[in-house]
Protein backbone atom coordinates (compact mmCIF):
# COMPACT_ATOMS: atom_id res chain seq x y z
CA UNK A 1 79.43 181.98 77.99
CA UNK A 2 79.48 181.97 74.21
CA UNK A 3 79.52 185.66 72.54
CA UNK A 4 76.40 186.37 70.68
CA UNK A 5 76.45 187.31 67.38
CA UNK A 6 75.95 191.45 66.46
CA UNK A 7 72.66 192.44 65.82
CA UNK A 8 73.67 194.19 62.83
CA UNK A 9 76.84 194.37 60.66
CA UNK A 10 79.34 196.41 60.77
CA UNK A 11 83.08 196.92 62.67
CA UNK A 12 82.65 194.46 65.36
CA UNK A 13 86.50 194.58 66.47
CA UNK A 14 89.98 196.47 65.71
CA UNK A 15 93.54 195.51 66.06
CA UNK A 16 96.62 197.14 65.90
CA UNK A 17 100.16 196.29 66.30
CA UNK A 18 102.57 198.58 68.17
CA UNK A 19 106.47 198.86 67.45
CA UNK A 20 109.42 200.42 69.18
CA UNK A 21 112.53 201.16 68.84
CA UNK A 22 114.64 203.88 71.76
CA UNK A 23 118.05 203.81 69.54
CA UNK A 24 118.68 204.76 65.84
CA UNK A 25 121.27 203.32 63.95
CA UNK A 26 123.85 205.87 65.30
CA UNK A 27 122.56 205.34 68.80
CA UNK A 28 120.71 208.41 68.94
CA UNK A 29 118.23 208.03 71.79
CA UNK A 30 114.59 208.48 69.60
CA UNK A 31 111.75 207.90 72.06
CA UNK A 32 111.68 208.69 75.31
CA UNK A 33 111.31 208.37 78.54
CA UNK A 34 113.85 205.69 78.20
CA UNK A 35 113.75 202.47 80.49
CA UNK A 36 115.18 203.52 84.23
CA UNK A 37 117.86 200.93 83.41
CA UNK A 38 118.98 202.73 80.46
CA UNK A 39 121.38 204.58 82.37
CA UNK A 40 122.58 201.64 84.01
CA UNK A 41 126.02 200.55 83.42
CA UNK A 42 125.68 197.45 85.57
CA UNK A 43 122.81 196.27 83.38
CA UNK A 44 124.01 197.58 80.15
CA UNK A 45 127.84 196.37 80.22
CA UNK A 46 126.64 192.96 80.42
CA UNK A 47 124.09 192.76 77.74
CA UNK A 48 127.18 194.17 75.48
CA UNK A 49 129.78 192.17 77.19
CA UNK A 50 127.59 188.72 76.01
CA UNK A 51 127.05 190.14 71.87
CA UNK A 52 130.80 191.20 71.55
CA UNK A 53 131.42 187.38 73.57
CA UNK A 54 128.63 185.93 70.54
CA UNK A 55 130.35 187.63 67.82
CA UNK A 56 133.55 186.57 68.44
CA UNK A 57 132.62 183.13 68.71
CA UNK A 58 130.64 183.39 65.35
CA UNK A 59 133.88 184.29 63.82
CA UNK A 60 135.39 181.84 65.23
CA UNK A 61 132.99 179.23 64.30
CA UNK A 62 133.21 180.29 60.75
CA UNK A 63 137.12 179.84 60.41
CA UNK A 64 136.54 176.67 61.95
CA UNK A 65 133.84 175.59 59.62
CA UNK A 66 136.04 176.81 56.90
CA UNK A 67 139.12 175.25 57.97
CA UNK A 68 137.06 171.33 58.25
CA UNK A 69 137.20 171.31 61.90
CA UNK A 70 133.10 172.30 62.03
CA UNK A 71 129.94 171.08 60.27
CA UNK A 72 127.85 173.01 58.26
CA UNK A 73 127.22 176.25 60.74
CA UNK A 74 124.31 179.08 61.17
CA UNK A 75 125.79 182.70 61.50
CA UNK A 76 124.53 184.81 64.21
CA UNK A 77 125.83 187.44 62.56
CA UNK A 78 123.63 191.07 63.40
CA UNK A 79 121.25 189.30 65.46
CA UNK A 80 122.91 188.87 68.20
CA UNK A 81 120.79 191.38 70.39
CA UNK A 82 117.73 189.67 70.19
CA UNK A 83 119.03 186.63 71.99
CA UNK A 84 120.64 188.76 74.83
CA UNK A 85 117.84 190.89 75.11
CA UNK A 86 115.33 188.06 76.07
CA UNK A 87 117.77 185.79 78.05
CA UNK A 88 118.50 188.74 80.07
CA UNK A 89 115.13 189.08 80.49
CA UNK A 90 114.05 185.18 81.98
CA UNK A 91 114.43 183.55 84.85
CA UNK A 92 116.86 181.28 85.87
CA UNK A 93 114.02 178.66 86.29
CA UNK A 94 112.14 179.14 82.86
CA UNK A 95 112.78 177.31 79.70
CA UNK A 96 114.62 178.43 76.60
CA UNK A 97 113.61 176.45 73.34
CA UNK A 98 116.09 177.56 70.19
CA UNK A 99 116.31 177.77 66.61
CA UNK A 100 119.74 177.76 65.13
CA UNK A 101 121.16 181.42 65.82
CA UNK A 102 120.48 181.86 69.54
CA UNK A 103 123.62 181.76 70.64
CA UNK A 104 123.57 185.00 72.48
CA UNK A 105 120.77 183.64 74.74
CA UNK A 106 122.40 180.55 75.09
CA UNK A 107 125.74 182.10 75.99
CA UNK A 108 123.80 184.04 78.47
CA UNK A 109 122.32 181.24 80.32
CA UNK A 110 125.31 179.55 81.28
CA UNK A 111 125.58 177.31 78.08
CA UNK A 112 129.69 176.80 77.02
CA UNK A 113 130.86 177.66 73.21
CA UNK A 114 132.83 174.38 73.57
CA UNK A 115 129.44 172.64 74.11
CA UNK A 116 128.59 174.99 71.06
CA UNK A 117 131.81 173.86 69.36
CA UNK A 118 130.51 170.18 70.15
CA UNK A 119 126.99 170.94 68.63
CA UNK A 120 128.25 172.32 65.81
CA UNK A 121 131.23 169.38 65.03
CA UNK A 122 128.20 166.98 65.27
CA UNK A 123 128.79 165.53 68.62
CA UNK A 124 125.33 165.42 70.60
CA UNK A 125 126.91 166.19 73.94
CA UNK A 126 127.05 169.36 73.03
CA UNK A 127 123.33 169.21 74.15
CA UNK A 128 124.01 167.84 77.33
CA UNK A 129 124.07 170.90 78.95
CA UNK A 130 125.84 171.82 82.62
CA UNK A 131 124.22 174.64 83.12
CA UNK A 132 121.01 175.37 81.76
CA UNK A 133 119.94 172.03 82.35
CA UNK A 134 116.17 172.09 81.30
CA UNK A 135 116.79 174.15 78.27
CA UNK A 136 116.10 172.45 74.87
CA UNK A 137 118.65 171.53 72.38
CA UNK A 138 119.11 173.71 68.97
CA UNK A 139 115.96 172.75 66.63
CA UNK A 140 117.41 172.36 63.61
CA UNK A 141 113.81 171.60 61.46
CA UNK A 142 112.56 175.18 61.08
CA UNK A 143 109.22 175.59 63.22
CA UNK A 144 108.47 172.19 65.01
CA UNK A 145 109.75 173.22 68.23
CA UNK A 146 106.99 176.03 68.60
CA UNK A 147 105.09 172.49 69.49
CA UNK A 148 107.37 171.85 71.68
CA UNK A 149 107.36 175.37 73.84
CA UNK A 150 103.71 175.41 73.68
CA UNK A 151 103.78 171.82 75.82
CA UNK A 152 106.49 173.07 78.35
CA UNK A 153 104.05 176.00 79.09
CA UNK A 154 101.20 173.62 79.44
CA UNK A 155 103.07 171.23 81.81
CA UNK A 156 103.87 174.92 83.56
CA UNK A 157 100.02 175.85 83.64
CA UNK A 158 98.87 172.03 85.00
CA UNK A 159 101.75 172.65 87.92
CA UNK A 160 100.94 175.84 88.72
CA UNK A 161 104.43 177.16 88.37
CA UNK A 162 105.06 180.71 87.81
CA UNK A 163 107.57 179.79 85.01
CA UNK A 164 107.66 180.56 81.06
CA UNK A 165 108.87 178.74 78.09
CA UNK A 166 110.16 181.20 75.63
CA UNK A 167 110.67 180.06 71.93
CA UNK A 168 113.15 181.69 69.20
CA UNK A 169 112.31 181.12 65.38
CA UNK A 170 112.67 182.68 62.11
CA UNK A 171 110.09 184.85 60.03
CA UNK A 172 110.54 181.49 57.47
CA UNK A 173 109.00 179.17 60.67
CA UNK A 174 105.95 181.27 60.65
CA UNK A 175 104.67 180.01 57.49
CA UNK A 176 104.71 176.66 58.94
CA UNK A 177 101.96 174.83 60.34
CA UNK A 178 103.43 174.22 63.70
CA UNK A 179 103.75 177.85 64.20
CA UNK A 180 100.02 177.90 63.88
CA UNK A 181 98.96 174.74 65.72
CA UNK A 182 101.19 176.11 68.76
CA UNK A 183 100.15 179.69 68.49
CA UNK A 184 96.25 178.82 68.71
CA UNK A 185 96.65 176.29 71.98
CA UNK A 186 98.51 178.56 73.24
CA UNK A 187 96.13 181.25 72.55
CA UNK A 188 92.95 178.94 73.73
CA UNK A 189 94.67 177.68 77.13
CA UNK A 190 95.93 181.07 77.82
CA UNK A 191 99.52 179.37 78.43
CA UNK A 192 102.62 181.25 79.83
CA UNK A 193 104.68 181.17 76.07
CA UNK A 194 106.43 183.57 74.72
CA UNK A 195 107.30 183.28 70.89
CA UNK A 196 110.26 185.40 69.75
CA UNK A 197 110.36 185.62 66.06
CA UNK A 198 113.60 187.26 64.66
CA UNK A 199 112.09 188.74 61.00
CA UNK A 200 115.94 188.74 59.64
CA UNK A 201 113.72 188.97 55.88
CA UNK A 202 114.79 185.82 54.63
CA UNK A 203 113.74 182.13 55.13
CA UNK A 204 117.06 180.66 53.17
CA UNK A 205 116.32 181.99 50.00
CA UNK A 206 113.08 183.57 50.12
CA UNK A 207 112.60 187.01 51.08
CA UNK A 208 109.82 187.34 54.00
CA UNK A 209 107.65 189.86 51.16
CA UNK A 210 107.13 186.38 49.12
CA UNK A 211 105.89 184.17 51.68
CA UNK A 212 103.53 186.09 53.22
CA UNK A 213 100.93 188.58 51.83
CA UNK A 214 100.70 189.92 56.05
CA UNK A 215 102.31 193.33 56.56
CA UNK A 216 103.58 192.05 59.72
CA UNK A 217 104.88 188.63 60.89
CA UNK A 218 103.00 190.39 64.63
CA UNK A 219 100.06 190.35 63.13
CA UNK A 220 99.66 186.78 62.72
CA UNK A 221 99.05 185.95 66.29
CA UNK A 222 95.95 188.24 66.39
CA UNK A 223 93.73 184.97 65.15
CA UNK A 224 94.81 182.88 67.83
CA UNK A 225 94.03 185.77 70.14
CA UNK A 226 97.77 186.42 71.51
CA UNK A 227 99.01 189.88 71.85
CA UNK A 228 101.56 190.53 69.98
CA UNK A 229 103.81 193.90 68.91
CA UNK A 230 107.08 194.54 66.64
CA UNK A 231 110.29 195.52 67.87
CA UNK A 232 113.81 197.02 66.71
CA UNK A 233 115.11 193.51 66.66
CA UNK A 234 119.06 196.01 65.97
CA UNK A 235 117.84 197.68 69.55
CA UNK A 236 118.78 196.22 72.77
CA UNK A 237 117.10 198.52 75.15
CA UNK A 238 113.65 197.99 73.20
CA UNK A 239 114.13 194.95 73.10
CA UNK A 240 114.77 193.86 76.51
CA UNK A 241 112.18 196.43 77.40
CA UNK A 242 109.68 194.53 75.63
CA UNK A 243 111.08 191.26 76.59
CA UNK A 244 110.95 191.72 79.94
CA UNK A 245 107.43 193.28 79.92
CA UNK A 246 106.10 190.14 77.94
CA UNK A 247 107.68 187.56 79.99
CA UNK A 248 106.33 188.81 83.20
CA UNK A 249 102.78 189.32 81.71
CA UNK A 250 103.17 185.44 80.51
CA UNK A 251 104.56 184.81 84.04
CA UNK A 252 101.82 186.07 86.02
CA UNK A 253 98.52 184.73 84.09
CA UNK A 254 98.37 187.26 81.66
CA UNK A 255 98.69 184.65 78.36
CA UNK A 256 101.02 183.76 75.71
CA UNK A 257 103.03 187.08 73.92
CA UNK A 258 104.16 187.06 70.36
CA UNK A 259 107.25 189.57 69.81
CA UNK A 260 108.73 190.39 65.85
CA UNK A 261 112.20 191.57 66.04
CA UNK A 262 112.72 192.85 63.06
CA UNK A 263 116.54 192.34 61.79
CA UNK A 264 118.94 191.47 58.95
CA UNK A 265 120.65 188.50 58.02
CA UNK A 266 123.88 189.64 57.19
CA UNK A 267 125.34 186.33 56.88
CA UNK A 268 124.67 183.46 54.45
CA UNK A 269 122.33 181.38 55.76
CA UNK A 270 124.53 178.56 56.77
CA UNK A 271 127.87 177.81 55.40
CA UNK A 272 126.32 175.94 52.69
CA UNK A 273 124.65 178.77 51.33
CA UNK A 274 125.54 181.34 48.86
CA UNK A 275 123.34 184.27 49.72
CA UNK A 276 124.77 186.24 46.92
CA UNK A 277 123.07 183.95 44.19
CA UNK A 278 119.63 185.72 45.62
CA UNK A 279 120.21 189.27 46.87
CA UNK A 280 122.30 192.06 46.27
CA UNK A 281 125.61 192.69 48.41
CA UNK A 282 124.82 196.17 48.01
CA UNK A 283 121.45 195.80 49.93
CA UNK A 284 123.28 193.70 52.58
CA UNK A 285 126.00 196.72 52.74
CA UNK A 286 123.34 199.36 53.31
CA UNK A 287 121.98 196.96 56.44
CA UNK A 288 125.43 196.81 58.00
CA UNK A 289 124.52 200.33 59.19
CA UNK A 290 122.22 198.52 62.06
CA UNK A 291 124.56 196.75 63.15
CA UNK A 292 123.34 196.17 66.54
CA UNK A 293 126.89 195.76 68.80
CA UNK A 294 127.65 199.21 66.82
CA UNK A 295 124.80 200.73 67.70
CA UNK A 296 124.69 200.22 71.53
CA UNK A 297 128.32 200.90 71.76
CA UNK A 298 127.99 204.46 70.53
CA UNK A 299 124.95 204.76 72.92
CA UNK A 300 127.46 203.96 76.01
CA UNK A 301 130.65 206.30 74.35
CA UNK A 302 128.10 208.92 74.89
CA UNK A 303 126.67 207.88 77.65
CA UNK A 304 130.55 207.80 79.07
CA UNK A 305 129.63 204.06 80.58
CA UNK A 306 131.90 203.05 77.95
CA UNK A 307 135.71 204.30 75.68
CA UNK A 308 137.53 202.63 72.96
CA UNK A 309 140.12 201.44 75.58
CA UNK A 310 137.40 199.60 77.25
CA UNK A 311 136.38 198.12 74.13
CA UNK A 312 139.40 197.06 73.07
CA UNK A 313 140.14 195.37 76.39
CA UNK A 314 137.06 193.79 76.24
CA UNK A 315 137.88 192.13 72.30
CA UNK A 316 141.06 191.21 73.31
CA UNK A 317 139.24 189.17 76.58
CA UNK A 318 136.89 187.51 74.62
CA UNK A 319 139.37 186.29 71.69
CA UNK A 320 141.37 184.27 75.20
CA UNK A 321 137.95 182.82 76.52
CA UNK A 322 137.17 181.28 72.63
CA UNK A 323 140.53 180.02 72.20
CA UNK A 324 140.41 178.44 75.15
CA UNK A 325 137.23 176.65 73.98
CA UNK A 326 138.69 176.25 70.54
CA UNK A 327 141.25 174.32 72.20
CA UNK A 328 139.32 171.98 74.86
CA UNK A 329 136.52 171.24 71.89
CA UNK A 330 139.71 170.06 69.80
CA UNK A 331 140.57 168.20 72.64
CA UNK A 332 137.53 166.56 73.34
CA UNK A 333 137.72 162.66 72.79
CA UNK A 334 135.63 161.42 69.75
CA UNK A 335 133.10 159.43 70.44
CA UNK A 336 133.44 155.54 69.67
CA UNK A 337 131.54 154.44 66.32
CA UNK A 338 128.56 152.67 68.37
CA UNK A 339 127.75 155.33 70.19
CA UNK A 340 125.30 157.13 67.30
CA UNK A 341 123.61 153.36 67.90
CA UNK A 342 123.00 153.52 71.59
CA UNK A 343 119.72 154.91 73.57
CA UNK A 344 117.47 154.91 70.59
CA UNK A 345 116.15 151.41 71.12
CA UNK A 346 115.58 149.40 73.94
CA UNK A 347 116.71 146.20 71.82
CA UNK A 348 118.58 147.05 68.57
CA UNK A 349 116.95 145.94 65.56
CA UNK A 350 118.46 142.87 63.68
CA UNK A 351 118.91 145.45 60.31
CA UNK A 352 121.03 148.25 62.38
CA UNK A 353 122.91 145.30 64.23
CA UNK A 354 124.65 144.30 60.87
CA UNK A 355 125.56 147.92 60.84
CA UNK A 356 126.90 148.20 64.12
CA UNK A 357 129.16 144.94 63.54
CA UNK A 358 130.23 146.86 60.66
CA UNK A 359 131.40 149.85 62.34
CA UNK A 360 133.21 147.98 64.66
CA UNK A 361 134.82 145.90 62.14
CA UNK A 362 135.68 149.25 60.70
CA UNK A 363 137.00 151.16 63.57
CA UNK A 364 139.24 148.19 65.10
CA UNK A 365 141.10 148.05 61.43
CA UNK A 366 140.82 152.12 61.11
């Protein structure tokens, strides 16, 4: 039944949008009661265990990239507890659809870093996936796959599957139309999607203040009718807290969720970006105290779930399991020149056949 118009004018609704945060920047516990799991070492090691894992590899990945052995490559670098947070928080069974700095989530989900590697030296089998099989590949065009998530929760809906597609996307993709589109259907058919937008304030070069007059990127989802809050995107507790919460709403018929993490980019924005041509390093310095590995390691040296011997253990592990991926991605055969030409068309056009001879040509005299 359609709503009938007030009678009179005045407030006819209010909306607000709620943040939290349990951890300061020094790992001070802030709000309370924490999470029951708080105090958890089997649930908290591992949530730490996969950003130390994602940070090394980012390092690793930008040598590489530096070195010519990678393509142009994204830095995860301070956001890598958003990704953990929410893959920690799915099921096995529901759908992860990426942007370009999700590594943590895909790292948690069984994804390899030498299918990262792969990705990343422009060989598409990185996106052939062994574990996460259903997963989507990396979207490089900022915002388009929001499309895509909002489809995988319809085809969820029309098979009555208690599953969730969770998307990942910069503030810079919600000033897209896509974001929109996807946020209103999945608003109207009351879908089980969960966007997770990771405010790091900058889309490239522009800071989130100049493409958007909204004092939160939340807020946006209130017109398509989604609830939505803001989180310490630097906070893993809060944010798995509200993670999980939101994903098992979406799970069990309770609608689409829109979740701001709000972050830094500490990094350029790929490696063919100079971020200082745009912002200040000392802005970017004063950030660094948010650090989000930082902060959650303090929280378990107090805690005593965790000690420097520990930690440095732990580094020295994950350094081995990226070498060892280093080393089988640089082992990995290349692929033969035809193969960018296969699967695309049924019968190759007459136009990309000349091209193909010429590739062959090439590589038999190469």
């Amino acid at each position: 039944m359609r709503k009938s118009p007030p009678e009179r004018s005045g407030t006819v609704a209010r909306f607000e949008v709620n943040f939290t945060r349990y951890l300061d920047a020094n790992g001070k516990v802030v709000s309370t009661p924490l999470p029951r799991w708080a105090n958890d070492p089997e649930v908290l090691l591992p949530l730490y265990r996969t950003m130390v894992q994602t940070r090394t590899f980012d390092t690793t990945a930008l040598n590489l990239q530096r070195t010519g052995r990678l393509g142009t490559y994204a830095s995860s670098l301070g956001q890598e507890a958003i990704g953990t947070a929410i893959a920690s928080s799915m099921w096995t069974e529901d759908v992860l659809v990426p942007s370009y700095r999700e590594f943590s989530a895909q790292l948690w989900r069984g994804v390899t870093m030498t299918e990262l590697f792969l990705l990343w030296g422009g060989d598409e089998r990185g996106s052939d996936y062994q574990g996460p099989r259903e997963d989507f590949p990396v979207s490089i065009p900022v915002g388009s796959h929001a499309c895509h998530a909002t489809g995988v929760a319809y085809a969820f809906k029309m098979r009555r599957q208690k599953r969730v597609a969770v998307c990942c996307l910069g503030d810079g993709a919600t000033s897209k139309g896509d974001f929109y589109e996807s946020l209103n259907a999945a608003g109207a058919w009351h879908l089980p999607v969960i966007f997770v937008v990771s405010n790091n304030q900058w889309a490239i070069s522009v800071p989130v203040e100049k493409q958007t007059a909204a004092q939160t990127l939340a807020q946006k989802a209130i017109a398509a009718g989604v609830t939505n809050e803001q989180v310490d995107g630097n906070d893993v507790i809060a944010l798995r807290t509200v993670a999980e919460r939101a994903i098992d709403e979406a799970r069990f018929g309770e609608g689409p969720r829109l979740i701001e993490a709000l972050t830094y980019r500490l990094s350029d924005h790929t490696t063919a970006d100079d971020a200082s041509r745009y912002r200040d390093e000392s802005e970017v310095e004063l950030q660094r105290a948010n650090d989000p590995i930082n902060r959650l390691k303090t929280y378990l040296i107090k805690s005593r779930m965790w000690s420097d011997q520990d930690d440095q253990k732990l580094n020295q592990e994950c350094k081995q399991k990226v070498e060892e991926a280093v080393k089988q991605y640089l082992a990995t055969p290349k692929q033969p020149s035809q193969a960018m030409f296969d699967y695309l068309y049924e019968e190759l056009p007459v136009s990309l056949q000349h091209q193909l001879d010429a590739a062959l040509i090439s590589e038999d005299h190469g």
